[in-house]
N, C-alpha and C. Protein backbone atom coordinates (compact mmCIF):
# COMPACT_ATOMS: atom_id res chain seq x y z
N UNK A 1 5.24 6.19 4.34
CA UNK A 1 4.01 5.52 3.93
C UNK A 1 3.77 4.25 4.75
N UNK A 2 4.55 3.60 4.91
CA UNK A 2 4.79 1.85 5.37
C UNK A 2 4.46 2.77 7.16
N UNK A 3 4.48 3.69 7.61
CA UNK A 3 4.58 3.86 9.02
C UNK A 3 3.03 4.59 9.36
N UNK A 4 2.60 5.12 8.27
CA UNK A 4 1.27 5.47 7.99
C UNK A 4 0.30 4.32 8.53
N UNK A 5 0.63 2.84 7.20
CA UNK A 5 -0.01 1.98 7.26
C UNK A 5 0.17 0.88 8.62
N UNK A 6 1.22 1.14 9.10
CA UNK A 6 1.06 0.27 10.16
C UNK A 6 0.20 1.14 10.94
N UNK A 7 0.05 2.36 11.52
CA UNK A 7 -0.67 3.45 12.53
C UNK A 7 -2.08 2.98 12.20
N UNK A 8 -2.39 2.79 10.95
CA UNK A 8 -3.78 2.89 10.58
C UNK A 8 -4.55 1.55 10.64
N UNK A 9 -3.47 0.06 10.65
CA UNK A 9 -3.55 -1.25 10.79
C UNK A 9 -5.06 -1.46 11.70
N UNK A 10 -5.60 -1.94 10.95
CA UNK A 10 -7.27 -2.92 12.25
C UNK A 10 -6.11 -3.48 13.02
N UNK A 11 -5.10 -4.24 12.60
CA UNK A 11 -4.49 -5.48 13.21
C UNK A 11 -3.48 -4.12 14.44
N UNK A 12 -3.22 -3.76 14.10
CA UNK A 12 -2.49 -2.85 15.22
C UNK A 12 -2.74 -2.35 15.87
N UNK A 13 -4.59 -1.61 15.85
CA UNK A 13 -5.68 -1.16 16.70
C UNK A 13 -6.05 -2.58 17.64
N UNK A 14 -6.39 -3.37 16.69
CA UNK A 14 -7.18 -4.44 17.66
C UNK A 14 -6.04 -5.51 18.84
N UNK A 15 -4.62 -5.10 18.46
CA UNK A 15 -4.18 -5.30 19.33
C UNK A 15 -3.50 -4.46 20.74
N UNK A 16 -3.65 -3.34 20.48
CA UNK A 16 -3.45 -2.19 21.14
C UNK A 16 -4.54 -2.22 22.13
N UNK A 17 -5.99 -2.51 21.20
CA UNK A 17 -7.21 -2.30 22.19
C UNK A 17 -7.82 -3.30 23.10
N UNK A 18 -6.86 -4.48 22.65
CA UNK A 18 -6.93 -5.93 23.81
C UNK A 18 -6.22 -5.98 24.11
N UNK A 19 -4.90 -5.06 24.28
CA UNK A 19 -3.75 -5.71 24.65
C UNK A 19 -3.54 -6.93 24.45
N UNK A 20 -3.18 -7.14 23.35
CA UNK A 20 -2.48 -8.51 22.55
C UNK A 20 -0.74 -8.32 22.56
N UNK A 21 -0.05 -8.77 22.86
CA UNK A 21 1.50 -8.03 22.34
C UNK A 21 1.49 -9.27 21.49
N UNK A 22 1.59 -8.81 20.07
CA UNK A 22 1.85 -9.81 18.88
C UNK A 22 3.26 -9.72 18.19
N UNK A 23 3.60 -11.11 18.10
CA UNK A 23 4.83 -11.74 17.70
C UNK A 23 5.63 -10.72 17.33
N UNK A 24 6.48 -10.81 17.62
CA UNK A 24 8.36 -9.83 17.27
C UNK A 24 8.22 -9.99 15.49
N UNK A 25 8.27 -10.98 14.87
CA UNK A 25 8.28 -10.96 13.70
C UNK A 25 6.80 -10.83 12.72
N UNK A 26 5.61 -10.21 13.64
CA UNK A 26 4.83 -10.19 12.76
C UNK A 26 4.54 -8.32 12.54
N UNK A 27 4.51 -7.94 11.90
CA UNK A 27 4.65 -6.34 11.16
C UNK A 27 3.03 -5.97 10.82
N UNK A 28 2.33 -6.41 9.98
CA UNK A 28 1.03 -6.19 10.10
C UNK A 28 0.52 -7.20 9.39
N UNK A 29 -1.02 -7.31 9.59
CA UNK A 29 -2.30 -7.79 8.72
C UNK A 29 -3.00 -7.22 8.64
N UNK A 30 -3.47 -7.19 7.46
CA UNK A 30 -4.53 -6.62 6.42
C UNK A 30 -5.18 -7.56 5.88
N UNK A 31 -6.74 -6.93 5.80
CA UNK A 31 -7.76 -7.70 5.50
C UNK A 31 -8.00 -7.31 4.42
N UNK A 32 -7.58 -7.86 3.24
CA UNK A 32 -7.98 -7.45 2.06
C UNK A 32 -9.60 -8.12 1.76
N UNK A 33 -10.42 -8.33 2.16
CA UNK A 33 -11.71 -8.68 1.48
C UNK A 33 -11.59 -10.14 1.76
N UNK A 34 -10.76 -11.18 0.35
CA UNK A 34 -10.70 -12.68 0.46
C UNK A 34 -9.74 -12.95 0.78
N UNK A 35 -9.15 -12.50 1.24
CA UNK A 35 -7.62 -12.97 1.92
C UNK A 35 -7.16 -11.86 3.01
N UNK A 36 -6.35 -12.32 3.41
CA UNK A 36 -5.38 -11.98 4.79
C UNK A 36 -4.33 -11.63 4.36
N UNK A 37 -3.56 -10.63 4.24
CA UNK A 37 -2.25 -10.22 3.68
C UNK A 37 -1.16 -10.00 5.41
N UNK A 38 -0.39 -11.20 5.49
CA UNK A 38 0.03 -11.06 6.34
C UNK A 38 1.85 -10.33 6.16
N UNK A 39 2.26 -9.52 6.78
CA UNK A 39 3.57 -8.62 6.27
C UNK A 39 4.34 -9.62 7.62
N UNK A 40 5.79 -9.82 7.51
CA UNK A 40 6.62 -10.16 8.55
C UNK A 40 7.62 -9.02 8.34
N UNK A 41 8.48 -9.37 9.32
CA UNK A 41 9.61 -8.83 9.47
C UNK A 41 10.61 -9.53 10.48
N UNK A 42 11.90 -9.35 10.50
CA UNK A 42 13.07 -9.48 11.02
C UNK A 42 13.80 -11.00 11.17
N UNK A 43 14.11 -11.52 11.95
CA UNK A 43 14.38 -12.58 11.63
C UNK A 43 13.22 -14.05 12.33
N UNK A 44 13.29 -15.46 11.54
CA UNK A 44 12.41 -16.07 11.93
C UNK A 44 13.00 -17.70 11.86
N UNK A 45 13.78 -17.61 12.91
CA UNK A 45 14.73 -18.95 13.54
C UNK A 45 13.72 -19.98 14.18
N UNK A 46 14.65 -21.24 15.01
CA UNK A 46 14.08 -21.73 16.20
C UNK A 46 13.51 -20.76 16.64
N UNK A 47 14.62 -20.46 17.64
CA UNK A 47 14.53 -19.67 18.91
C UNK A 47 12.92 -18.40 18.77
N UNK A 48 13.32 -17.39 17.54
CA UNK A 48 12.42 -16.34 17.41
C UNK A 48 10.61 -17.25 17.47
N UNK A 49 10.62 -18.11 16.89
CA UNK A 49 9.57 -19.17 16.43
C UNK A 49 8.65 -19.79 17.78
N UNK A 50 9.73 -20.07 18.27
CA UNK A 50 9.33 -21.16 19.34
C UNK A 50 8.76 -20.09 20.62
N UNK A 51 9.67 -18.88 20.67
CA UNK A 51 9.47 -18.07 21.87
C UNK A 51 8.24 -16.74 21.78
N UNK A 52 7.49 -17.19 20.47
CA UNK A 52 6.62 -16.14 19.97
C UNK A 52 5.02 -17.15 19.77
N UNK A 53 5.42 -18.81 20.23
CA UNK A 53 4.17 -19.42 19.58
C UNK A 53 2.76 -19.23 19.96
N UNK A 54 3.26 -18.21 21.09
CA UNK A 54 1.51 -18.12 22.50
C UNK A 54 0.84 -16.99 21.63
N UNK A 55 1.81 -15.85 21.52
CA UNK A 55 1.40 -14.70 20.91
C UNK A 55 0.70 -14.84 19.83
N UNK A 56 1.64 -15.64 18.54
CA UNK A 56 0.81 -16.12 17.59
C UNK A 56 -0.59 -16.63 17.11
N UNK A 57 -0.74 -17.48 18.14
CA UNK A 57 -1.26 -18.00 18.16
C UNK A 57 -2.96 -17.23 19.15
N UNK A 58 -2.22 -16.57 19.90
CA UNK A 58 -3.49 -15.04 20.41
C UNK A 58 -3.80 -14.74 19.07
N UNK A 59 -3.02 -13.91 18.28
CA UNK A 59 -3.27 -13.12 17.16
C UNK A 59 -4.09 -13.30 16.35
N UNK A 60 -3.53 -14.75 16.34
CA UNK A 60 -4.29 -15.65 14.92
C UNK A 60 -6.27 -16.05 14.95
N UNK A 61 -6.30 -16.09 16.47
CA UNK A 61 -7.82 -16.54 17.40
C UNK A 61 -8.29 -15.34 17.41
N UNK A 62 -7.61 -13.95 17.61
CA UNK A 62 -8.31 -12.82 17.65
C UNK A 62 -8.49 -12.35 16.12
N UNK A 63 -7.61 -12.42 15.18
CA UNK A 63 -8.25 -12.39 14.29
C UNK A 63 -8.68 -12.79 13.12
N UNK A 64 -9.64 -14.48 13.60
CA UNK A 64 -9.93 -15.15 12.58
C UNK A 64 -9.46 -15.47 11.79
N UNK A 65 -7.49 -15.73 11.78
CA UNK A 65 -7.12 -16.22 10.28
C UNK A 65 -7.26 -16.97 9.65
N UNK A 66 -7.95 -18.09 10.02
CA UNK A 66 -8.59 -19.15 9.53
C UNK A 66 -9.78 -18.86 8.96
N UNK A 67 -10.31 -18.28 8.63
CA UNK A 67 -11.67 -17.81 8.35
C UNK A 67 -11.85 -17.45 6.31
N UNK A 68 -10.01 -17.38 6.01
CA UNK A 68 -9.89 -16.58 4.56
C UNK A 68 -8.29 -17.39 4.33
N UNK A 69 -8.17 -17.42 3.03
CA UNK A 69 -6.93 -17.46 2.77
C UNK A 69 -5.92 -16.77 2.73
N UNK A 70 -4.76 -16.68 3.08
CA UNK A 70 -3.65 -15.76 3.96
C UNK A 70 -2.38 -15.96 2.80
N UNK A 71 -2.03 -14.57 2.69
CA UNK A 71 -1.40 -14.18 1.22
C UNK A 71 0.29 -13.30 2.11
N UNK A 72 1.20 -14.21 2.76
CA UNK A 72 2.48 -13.65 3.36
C UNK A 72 3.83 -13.33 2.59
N UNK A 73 4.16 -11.79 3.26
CA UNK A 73 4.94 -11.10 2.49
C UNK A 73 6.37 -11.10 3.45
N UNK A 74 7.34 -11.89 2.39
CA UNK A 74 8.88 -12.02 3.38
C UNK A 74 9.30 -10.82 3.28
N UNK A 75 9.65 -9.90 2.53
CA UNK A 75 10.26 -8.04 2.10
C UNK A 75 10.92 -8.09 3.15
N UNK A 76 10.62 -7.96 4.43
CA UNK A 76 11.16 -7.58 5.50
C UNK A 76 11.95 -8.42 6.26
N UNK A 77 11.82 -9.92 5.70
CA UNK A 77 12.71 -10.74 6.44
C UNK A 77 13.82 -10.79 6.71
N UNK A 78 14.59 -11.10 7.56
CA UNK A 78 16.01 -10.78 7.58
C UNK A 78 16.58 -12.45 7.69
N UNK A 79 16.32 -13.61 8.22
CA UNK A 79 16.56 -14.76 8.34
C UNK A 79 15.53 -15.63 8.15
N UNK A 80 16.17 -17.09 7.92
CA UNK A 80 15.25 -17.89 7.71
C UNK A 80 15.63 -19.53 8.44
N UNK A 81 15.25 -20.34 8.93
CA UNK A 81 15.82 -21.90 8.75
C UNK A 81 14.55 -22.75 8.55
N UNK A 82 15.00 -23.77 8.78
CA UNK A 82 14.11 -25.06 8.59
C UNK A 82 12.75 -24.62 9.60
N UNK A 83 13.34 -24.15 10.84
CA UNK A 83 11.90 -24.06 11.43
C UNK A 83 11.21 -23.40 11.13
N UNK A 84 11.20 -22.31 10.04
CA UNK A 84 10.17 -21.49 9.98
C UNK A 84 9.51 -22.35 8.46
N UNK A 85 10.28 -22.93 7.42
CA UNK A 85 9.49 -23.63 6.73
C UNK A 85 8.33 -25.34 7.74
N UNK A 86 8.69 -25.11 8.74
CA UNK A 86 7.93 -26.21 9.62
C UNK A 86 6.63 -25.70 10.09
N UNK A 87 6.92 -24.44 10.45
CA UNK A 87 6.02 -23.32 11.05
C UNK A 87 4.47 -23.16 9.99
N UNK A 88 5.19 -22.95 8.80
CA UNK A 88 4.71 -22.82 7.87
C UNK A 88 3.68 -24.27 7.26
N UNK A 89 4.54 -25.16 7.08
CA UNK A 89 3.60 -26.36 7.03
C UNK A 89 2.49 -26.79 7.98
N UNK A 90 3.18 -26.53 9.51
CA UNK A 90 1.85 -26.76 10.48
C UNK A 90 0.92 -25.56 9.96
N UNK A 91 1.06 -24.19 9.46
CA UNK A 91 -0.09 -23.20 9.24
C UNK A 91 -0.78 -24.13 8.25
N UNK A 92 -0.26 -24.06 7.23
CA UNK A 92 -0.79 -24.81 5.99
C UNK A 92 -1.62 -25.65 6.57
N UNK A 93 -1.31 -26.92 7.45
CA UNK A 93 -2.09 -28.11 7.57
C UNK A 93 -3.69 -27.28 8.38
N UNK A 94 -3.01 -26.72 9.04
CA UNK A 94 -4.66 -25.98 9.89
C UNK A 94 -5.33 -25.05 8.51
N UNK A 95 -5.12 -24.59 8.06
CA UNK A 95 -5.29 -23.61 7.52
C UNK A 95 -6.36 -24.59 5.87
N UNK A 96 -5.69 -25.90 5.65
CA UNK A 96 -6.17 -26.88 4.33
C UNK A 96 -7.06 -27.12 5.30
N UNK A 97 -7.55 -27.51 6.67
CA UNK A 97 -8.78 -28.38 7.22
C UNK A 97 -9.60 -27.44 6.91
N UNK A 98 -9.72 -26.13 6.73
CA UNK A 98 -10.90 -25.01 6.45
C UNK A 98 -10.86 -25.17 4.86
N UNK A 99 -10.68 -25.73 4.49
CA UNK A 99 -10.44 -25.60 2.82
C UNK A 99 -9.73 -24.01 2.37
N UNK A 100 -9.05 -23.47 3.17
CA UNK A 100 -8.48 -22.39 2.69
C UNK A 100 -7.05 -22.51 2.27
N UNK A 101 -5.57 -21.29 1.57
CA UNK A 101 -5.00 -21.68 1.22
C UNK A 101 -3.69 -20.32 1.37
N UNK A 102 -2.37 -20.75 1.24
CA UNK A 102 -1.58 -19.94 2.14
C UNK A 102 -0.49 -19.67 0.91
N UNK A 103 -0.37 -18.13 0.31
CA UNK A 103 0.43 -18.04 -0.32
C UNK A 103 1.50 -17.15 -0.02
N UNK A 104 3.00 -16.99 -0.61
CA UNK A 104 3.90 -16.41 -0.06
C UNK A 104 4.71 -15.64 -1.02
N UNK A 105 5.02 -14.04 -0.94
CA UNK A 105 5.74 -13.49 -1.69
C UNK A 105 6.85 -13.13 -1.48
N UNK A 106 7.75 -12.46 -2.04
CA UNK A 106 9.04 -11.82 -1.94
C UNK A 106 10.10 -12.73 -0.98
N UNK A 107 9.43 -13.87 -1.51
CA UNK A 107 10.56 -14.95 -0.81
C UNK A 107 11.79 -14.68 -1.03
N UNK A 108 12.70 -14.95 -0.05
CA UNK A 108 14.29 -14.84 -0.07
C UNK A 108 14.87 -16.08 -0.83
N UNK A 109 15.64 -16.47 -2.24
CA UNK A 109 16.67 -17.21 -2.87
C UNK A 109 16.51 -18.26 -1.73
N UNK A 110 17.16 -17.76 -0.22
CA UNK A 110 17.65 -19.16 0.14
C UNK A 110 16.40 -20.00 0.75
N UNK A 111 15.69 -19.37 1.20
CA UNK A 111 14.36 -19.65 1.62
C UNK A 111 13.70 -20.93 0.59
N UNK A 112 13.49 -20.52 -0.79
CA UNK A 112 13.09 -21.08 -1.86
C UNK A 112 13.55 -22.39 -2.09
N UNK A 113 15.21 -22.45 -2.27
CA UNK A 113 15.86 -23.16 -2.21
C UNK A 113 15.81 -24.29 -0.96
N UNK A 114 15.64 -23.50 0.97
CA UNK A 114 15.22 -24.61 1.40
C UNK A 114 13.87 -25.61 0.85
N UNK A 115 12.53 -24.54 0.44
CA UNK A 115 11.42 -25.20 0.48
C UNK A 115 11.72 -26.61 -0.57
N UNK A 116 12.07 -25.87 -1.46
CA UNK A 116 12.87 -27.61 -2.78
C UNK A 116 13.46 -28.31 -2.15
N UNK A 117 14.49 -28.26 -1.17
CA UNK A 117 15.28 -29.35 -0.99
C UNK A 117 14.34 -30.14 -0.33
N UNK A 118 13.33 -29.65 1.21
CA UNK A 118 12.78 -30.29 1.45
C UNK A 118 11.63 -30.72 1.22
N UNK A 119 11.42 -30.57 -0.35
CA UNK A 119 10.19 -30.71 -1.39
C UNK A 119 8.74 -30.77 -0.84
N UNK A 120 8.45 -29.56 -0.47
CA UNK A 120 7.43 -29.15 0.64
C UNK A 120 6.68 -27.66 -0.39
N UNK A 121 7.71 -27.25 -1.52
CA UNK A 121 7.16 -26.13 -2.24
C UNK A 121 5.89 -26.45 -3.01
N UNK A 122 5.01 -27.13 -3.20
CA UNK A 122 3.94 -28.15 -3.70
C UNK A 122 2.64 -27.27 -2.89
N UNK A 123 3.03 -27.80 -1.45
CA UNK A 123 2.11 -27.22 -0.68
C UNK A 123 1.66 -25.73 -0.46
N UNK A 124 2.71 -24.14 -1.29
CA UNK A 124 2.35 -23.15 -1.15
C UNK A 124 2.57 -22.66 -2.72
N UNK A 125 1.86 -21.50 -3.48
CA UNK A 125 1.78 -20.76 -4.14
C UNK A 125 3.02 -19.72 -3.49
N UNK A 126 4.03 -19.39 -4.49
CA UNK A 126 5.01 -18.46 -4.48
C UNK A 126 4.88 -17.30 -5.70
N UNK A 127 4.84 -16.23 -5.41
CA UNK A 127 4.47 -15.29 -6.20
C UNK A 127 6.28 -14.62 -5.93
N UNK A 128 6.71 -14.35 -6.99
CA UNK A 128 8.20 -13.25 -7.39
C UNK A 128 7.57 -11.64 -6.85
N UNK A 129 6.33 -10.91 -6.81
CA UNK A 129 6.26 -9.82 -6.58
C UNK A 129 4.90 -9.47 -5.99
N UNK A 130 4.83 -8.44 -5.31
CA UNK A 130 3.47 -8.11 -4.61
C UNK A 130 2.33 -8.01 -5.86
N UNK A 131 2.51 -6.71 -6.70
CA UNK A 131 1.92 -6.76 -7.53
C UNK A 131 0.86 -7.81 -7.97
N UNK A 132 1.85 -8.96 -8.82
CA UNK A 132 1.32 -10.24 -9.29
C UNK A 132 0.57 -10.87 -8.23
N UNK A 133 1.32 -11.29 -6.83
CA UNK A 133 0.23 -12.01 -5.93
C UNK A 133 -0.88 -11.42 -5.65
N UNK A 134 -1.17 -9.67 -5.30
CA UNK A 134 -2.19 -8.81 -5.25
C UNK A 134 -3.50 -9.61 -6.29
N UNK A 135 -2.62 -9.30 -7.47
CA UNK A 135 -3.94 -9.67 -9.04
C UNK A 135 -4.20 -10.73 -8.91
N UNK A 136 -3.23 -11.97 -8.63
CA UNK A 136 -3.44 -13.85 -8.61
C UNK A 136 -4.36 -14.05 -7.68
N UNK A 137 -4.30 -13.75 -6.03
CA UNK A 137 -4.48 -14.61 -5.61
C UNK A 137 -5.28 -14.47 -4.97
N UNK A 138 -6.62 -15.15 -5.17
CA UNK A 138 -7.91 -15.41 -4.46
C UNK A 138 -8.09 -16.41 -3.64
């Protein structure tokens, strides 16, 4: 099913059909209507972060993520550190100048635990399951 939906992805067509090569850790986006359902995968360090920021940042210009509020699913994550909660705050800050708003599911324990320590969890909506964020979040 999950190999269906990536084949069938706008976001996987429209980068296929511009030749975009988009980020190692990004898996798909979906345009749900009012939001952006963005899926990751694998791991998301310095290194993976820093060496993916051009791509990203293609992706993001080609497809308007700024335009809706963006609803990201960890499931697939395999790692995490400080830089990707940094990553995350710079999205956030671009993402609040549109008045839009960035929520995150199936967060990983330790993940969570960084966002508290560095009391930065304020700034995102955390949903425990797809489901619930699906119904919540507008």
């Amino acid at each position: 099913m999950k190999f269906l939906l990536k084949l069938f992805c706008p976001f996987t067509r429209m980068c296929k059909r511009k030749n975009i090569k988009p980020p190692v850790y990004l898996d798909t986006i979906e345009d749900k209507g009012g939001f952006f359902l963005v899926r990751l995968k694998g791991s998301l360090d310095m290194d993976v972060l820093a060496g993916n920021r051009d791509k990203m940042t293609a992706v993001s210009k080609e497809m308007n993520l700024d335009t809706k509020n963006i609803l990201i699913d960890f499931e697939n994550v395999t790692h995490t550190d400080s830089s990707t909660v940094a990553a995350l705050l710079g999205r956030f800050l671009d993402i609040q100048k549109v008045k839009k708003r960035i929520a995150l599911f199936n967060v990983p324990e330790e993940f969570r635990k960084l966002i508290e320590i560095l009391r930065v969890e304020h700034n995102f909506l955390i949903y425990d399951k797809e489901l619930t964020a699906l119904r919540e979040f507008r």
